[in-house]
PDB file of N, CA and C in Angstrom:
ATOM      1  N   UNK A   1     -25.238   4.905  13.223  1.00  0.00           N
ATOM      2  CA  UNK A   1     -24.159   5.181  12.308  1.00  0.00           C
ATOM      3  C   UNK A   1     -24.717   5.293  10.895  1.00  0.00           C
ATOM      4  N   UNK A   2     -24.462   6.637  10.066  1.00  0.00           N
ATOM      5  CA  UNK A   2     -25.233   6.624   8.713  1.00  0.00           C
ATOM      6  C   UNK A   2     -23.705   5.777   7.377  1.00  0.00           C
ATOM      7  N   UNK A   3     -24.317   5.267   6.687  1.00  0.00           N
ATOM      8  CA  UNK A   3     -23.011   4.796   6.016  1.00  0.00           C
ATOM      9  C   UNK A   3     -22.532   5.773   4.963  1.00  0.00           C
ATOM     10  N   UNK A   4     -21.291   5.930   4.945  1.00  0.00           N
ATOM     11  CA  UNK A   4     -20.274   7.007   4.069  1.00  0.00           C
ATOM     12  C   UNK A   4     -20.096   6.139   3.349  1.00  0.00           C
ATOM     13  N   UNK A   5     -20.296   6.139   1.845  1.00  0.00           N
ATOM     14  CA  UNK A   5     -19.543   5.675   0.569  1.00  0.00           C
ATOM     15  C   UNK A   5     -18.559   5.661   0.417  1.00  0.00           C
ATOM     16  N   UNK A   6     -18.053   6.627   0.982  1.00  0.00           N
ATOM     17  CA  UNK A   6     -16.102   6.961   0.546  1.00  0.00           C
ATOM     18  C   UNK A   6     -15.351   6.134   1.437  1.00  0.00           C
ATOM     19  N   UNK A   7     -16.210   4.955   2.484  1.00  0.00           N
ATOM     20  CA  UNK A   7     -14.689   4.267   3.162  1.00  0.00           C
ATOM     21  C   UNK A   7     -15.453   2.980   2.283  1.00  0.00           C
ATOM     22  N   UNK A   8     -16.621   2.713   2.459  1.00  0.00           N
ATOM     23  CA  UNK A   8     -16.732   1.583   1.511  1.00  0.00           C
ATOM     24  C   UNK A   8     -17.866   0.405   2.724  1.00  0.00           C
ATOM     25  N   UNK A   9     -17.801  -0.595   2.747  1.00  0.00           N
ATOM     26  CA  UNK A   9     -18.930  -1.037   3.414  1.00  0.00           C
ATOM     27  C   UNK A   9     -18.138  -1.862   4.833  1.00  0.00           C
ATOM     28  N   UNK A  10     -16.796  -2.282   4.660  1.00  0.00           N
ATOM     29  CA  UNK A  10     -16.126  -2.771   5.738  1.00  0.00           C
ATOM     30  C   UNK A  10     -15.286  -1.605   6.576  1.00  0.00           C
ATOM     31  N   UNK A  11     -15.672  -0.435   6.411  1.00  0.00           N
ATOM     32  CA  UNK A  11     -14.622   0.734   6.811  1.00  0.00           C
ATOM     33  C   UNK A  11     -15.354   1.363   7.197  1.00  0.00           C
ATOM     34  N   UNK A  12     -16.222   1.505   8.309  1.00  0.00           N
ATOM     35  CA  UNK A  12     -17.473   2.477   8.418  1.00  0.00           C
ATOM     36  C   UNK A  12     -16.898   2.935   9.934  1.00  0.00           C
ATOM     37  N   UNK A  13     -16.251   2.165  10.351  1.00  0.00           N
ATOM     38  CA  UNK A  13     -16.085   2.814  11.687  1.00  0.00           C
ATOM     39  C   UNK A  13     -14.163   3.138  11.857  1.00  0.00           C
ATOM     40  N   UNK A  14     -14.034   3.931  13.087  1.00  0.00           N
ATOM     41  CA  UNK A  14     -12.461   3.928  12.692  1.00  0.00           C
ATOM     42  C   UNK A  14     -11.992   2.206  13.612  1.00  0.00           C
ATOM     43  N   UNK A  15     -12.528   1.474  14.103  1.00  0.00           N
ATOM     44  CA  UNK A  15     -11.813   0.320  14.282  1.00  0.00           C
ATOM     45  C   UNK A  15     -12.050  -0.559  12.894  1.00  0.00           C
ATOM     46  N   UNK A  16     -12.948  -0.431  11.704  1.00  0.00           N
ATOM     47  CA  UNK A  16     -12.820  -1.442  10.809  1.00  0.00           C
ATOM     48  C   UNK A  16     -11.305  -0.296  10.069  1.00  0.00           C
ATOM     49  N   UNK A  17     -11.362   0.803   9.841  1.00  0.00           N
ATOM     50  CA  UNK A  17     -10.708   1.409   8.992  1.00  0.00           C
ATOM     51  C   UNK A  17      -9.500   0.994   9.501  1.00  0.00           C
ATOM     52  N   UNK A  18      -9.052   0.946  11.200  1.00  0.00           N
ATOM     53  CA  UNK A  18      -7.876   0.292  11.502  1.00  0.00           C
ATOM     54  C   UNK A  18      -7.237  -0.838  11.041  1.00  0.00           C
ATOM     55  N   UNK A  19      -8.544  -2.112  11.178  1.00  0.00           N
ATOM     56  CA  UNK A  19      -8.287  -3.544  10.691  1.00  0.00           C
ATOM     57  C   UNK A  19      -8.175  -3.475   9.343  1.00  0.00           C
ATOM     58  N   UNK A  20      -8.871  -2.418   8.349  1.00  0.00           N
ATOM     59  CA  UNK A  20      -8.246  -2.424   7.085  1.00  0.00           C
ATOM     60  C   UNK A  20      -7.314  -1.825   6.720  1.00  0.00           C
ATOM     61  N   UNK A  21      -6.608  -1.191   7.555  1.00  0.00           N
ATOM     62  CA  UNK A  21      -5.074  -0.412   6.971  1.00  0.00           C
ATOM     63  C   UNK A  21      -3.968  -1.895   7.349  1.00  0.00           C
ATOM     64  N   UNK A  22      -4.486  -2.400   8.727  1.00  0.00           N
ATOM     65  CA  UNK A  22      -3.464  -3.643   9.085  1.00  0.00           C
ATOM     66  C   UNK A  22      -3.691  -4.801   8.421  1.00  0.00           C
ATOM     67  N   UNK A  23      -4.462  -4.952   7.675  1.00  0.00           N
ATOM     68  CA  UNK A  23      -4.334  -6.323   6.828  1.00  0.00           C
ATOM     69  C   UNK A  23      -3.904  -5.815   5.785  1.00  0.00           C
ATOM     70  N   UNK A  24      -3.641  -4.339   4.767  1.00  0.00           N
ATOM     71  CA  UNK A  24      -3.344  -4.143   3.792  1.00  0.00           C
ATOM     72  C   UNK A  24      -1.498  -4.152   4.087  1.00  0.00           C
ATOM     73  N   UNK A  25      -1.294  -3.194   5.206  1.00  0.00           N
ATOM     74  CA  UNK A  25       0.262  -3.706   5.563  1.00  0.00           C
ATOM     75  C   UNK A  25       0.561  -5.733   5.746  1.00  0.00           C
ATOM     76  N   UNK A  26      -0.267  -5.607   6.786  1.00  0.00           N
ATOM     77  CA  UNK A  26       0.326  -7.300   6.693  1.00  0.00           C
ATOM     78  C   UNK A  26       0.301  -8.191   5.249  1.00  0.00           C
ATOM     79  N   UNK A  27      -0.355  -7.963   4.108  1.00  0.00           N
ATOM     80  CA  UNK A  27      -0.296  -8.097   3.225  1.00  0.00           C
ATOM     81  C   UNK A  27       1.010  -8.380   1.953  1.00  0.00           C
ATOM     82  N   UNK A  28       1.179  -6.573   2.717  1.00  0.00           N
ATOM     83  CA  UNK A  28       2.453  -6.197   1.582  1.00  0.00           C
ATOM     84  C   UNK A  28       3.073  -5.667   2.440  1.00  0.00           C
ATOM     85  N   UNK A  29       4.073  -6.152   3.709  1.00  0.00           N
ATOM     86  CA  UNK A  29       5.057  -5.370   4.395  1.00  0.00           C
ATOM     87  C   UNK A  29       5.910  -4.867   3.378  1.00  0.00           C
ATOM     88  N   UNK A  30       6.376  -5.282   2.714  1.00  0.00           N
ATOM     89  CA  UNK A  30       7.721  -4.375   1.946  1.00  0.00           C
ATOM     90  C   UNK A  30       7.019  -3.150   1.565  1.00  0.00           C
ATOM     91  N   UNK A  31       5.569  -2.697   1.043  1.00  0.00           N
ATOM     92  CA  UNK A  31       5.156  -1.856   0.656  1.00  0.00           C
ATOM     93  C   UNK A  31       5.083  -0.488   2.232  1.00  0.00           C
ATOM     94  N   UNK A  32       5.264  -0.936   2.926  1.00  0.00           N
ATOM     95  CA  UNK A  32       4.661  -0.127   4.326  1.00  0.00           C
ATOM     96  C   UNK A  32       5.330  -0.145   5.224  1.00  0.00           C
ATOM     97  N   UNK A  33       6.629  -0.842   4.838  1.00  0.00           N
ATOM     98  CA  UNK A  33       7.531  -0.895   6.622  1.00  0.00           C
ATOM     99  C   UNK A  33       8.631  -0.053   6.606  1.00  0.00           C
ATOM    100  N   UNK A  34       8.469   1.043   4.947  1.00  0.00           N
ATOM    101  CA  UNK A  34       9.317   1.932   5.464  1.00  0.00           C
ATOM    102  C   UNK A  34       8.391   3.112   4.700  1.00  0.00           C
ATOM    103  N   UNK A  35       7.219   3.463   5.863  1.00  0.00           N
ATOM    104  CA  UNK A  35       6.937   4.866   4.846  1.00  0.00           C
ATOM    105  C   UNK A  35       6.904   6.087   6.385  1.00  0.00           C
ATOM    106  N   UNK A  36       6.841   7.196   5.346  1.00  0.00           N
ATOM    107  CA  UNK A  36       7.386   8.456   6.098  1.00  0.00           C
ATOM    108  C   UNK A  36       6.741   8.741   7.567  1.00  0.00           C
ATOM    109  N   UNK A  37       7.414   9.525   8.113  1.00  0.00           N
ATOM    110  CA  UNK A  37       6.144  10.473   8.958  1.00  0.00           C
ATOM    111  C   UNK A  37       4.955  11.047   8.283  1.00  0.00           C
ATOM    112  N   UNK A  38       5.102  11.628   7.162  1.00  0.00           N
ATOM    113  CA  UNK A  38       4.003  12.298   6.547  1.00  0.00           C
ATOM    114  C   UNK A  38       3.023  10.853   6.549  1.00  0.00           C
ATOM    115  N   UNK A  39       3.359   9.594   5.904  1.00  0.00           N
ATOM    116  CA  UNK A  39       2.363   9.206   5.377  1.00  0.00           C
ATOM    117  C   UNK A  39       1.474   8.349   6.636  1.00  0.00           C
ATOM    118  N   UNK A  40       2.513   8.014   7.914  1.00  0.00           N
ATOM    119  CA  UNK A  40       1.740   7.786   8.786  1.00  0.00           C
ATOM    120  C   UNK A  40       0.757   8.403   9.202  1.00  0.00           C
ATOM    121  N   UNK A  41       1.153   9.910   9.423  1.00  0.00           N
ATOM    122  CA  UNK A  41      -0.162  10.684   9.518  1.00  0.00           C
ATOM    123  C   UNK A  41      -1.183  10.498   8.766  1.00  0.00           C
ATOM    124  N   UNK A  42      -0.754  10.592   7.344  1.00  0.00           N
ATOM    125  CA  UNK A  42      -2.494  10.086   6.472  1.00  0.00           C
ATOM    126  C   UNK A  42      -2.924   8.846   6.927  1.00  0.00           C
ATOM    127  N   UNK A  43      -2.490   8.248   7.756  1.00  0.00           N
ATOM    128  CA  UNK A  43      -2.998   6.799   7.664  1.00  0.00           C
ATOM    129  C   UNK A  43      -3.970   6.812   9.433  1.00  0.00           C
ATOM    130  N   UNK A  44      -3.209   7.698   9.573  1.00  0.00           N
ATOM    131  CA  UNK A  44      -4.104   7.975  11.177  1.00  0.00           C
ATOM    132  C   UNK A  44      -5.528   8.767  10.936  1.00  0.00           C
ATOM    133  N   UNK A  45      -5.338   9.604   9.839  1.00  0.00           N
ATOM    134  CA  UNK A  45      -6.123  10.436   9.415  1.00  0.00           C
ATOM    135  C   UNK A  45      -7.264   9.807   8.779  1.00  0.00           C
ATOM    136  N   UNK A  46      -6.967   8.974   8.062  1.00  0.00           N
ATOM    137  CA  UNK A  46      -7.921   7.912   7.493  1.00  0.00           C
ATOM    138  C   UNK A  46      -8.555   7.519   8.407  1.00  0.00           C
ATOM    139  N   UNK A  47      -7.587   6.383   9.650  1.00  0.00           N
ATOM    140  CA  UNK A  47      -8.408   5.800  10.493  1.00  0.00           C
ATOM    141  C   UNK A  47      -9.314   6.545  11.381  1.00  0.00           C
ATOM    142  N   UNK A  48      -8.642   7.872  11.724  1.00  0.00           N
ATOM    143  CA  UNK A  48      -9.526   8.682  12.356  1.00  0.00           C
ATOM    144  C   UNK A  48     -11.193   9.565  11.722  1.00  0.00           C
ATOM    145  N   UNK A  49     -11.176   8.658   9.964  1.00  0.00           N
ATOM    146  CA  UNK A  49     -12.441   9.629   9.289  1.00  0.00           C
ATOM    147  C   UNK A  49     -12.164  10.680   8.876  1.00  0.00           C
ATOM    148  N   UNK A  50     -10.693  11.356   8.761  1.00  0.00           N
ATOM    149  CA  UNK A  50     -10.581  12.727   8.038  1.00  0.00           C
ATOM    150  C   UNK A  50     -10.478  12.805   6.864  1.00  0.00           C
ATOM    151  N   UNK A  51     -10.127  11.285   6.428  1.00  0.00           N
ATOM    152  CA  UNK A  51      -9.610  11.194   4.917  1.00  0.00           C
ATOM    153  C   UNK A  51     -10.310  10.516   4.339  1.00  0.00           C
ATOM    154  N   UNK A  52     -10.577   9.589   3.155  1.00  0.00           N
ATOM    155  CA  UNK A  52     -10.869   8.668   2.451  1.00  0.00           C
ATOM    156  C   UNK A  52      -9.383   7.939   2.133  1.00  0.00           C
ATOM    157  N   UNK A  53      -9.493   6.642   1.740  1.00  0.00           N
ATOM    158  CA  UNK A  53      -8.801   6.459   1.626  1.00  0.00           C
ATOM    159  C   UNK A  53      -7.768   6.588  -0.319  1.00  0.00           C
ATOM    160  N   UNK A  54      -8.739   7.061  -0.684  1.00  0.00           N
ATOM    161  CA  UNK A  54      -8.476   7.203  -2.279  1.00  0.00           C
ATOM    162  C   UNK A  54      -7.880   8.784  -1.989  1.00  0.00           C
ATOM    163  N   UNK A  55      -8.207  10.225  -1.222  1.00  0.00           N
ATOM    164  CA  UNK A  55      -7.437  10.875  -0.426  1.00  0.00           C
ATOM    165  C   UNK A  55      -6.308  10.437  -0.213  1.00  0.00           C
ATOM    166  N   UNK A  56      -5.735   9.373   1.087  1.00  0.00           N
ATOM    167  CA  UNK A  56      -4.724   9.439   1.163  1.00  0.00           C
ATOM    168  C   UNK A  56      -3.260   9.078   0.611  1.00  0.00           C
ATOM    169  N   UNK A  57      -4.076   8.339  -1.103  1.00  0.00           N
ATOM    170  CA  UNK A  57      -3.027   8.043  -1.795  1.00  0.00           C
ATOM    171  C   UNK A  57      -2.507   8.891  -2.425  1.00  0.00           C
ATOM    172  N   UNK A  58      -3.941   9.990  -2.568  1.00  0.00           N
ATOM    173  CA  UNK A  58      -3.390  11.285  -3.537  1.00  0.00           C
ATOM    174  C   UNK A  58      -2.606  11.947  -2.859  1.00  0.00           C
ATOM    175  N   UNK A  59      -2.721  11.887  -1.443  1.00  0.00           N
ATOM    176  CA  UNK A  59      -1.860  13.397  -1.061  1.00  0.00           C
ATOM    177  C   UNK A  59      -0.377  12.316  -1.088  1.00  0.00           C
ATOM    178  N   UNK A  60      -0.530  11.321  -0.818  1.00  0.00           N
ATOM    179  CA  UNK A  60       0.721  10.634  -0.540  1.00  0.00           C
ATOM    180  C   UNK A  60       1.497  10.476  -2.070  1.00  0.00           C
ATOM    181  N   UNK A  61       0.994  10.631  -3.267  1.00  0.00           N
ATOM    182  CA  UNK A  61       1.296  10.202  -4.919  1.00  0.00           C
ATOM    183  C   UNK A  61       1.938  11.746  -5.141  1.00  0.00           C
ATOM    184  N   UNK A  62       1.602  12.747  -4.171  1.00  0.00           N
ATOM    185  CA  UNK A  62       1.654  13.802  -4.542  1.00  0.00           C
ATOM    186  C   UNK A  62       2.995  14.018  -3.839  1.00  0.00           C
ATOM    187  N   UNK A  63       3.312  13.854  -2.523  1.00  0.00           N
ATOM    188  CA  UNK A  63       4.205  14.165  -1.866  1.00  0.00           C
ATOM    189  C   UNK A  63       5.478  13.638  -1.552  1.00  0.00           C
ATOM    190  N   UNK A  64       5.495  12.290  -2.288  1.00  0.00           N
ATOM    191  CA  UNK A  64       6.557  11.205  -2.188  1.00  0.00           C
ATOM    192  C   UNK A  64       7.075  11.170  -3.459  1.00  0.00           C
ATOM    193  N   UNK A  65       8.452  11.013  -3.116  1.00  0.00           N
ATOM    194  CA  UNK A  65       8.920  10.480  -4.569  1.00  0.00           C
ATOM    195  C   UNK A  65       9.163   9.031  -4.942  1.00  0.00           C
ATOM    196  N   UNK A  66       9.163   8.891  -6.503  1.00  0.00           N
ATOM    197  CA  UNK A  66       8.908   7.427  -6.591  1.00  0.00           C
ATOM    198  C   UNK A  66       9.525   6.382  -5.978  1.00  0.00           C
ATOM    199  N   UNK A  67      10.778   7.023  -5.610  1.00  0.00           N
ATOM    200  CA  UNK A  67      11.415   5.514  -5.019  1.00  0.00           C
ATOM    201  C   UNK A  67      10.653   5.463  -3.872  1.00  0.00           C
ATOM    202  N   UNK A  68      10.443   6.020  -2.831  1.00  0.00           N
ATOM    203  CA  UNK A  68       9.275   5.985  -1.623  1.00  0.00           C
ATOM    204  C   UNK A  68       8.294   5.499  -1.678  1.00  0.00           C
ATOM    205  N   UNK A  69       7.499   5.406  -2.737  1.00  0.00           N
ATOM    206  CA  UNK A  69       6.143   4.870  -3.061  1.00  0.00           C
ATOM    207  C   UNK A  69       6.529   3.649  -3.619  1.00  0.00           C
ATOM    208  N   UNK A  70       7.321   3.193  -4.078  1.00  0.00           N
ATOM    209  CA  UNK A  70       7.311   1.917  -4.563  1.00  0.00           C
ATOM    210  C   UNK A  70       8.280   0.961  -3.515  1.00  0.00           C
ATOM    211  N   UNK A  71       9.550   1.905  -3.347  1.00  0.00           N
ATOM    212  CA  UNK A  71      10.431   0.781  -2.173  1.00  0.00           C
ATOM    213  C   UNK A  71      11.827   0.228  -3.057  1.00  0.00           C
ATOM    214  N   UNK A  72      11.327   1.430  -4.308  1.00  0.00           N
ATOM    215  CA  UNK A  72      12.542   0.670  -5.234  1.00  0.00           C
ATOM    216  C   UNK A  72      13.483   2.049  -5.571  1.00  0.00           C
ATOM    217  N   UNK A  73      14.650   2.481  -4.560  1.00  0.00           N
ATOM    218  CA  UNK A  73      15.772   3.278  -4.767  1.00  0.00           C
ATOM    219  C   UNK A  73      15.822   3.871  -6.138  1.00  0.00           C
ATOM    220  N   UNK A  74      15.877   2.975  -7.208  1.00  0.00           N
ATOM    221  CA  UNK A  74      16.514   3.056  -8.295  1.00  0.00           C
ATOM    222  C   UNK A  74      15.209   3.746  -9.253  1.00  0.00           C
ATOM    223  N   UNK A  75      14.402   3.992  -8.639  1.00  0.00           N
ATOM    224  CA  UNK A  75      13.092   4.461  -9.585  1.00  0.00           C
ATOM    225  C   UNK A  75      13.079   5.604  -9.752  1.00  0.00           C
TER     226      UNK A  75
END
């Protein structure tokens, strides 16, 4: 396995990239227990190595509106 910079040193494979998307949800459920279809896909995409994960915030910063990204209606 050669190491990629862009997942970082605990994200090198797609089972660490898994365990790091699920401790960042278990973390902050309110942040993640209601996001789209779209953004699940980036998150598969990540785990699967298509993305970075600094990628999938952009496409997700890009495609959501604020109340979605934050969880707060009123934004």
């Amino acid at each position: 396995m050669n190491y990629d910079p862009k997942y970082g040193p605990n994200a090198q494979t797609s089972e660490q990239r898994a365990y790091v998307l699920q401790q960042m949800q278990a973390a902050n459920p309110a942040r993640y227990n209601k996001i789209s279809a779209y953004v699940t896909r980036l998150f598969a995409r990540y785990v699967a190595g298509e993305l970075s994960w600094t990628q999938v915030q952009a496409m997700r910063f890009a495609a959501e509106p604020l109340a979605l990204r934050t969880g707060n209606p009123e934004a």
